[in-house]
Protein backbone atom coordinates (compact mmCIF):
# COMPACT_ATOMS: atom_id res chain seq x y z
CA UNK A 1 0.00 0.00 0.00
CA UNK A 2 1.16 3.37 -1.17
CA UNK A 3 1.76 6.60 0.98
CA UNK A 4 0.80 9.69 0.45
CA UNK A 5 1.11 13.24 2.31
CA UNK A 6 -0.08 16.69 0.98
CA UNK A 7 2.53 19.99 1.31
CA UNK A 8 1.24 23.53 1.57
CA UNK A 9 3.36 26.14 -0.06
CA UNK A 10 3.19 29.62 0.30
CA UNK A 11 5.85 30.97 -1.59
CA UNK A 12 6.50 29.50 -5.26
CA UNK A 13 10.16 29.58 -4.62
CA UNK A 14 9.74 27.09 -2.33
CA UNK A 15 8.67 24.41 -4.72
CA UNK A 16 11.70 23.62 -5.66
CA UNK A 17 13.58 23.30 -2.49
CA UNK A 18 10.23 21.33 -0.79
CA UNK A 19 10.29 18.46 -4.06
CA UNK A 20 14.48 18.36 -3.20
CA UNK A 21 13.47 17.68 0.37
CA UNK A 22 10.95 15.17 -0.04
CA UNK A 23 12.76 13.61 -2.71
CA UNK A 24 15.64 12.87 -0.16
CA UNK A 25 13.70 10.94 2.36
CA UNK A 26 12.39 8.23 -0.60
CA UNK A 27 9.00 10.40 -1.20
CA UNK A 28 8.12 11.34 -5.30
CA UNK A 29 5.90 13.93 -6.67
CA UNK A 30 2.52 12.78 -7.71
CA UNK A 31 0.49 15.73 -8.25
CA UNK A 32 0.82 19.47 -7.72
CA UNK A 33 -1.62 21.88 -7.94
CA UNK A 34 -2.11 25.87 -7.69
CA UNK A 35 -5.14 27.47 -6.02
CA UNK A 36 -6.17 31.07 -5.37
CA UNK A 37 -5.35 33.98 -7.36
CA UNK A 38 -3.33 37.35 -7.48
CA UNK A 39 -0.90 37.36 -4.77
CA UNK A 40 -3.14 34.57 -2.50
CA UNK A 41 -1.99 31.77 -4.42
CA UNK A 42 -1.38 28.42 -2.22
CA UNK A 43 0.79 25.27 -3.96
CA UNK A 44 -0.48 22.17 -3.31
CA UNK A 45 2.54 19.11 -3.47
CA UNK A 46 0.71 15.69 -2.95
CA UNK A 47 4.08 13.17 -2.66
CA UNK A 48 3.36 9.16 -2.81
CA UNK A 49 5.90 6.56 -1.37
């Protein structure tokens, strides 16, 4: 059975540095998503392992 655990991110400079992170301790990217708009925009990371 697959895990999975969502990431908030404010900043979208972040994204980066949070997929490095995740990546290191065995987790991939599954899906990412952007909500909101103008400068109220949240980043979604949903990583599977």
């Amino acid at each position: 059975m697959k895990d999975y655990i969502c990431v908030q991110v404010e900043n979208h400079k972040e994204i980066g540095k949070t997929i490095t992170e995740y990546q290191k301790d065995g987790w991939r990217l599954h899906t990412y998503q952007a909500t909101g708009r103008d400068i109220w925009i949240k980043h979604y990371l949903l990583f599977e392992r």
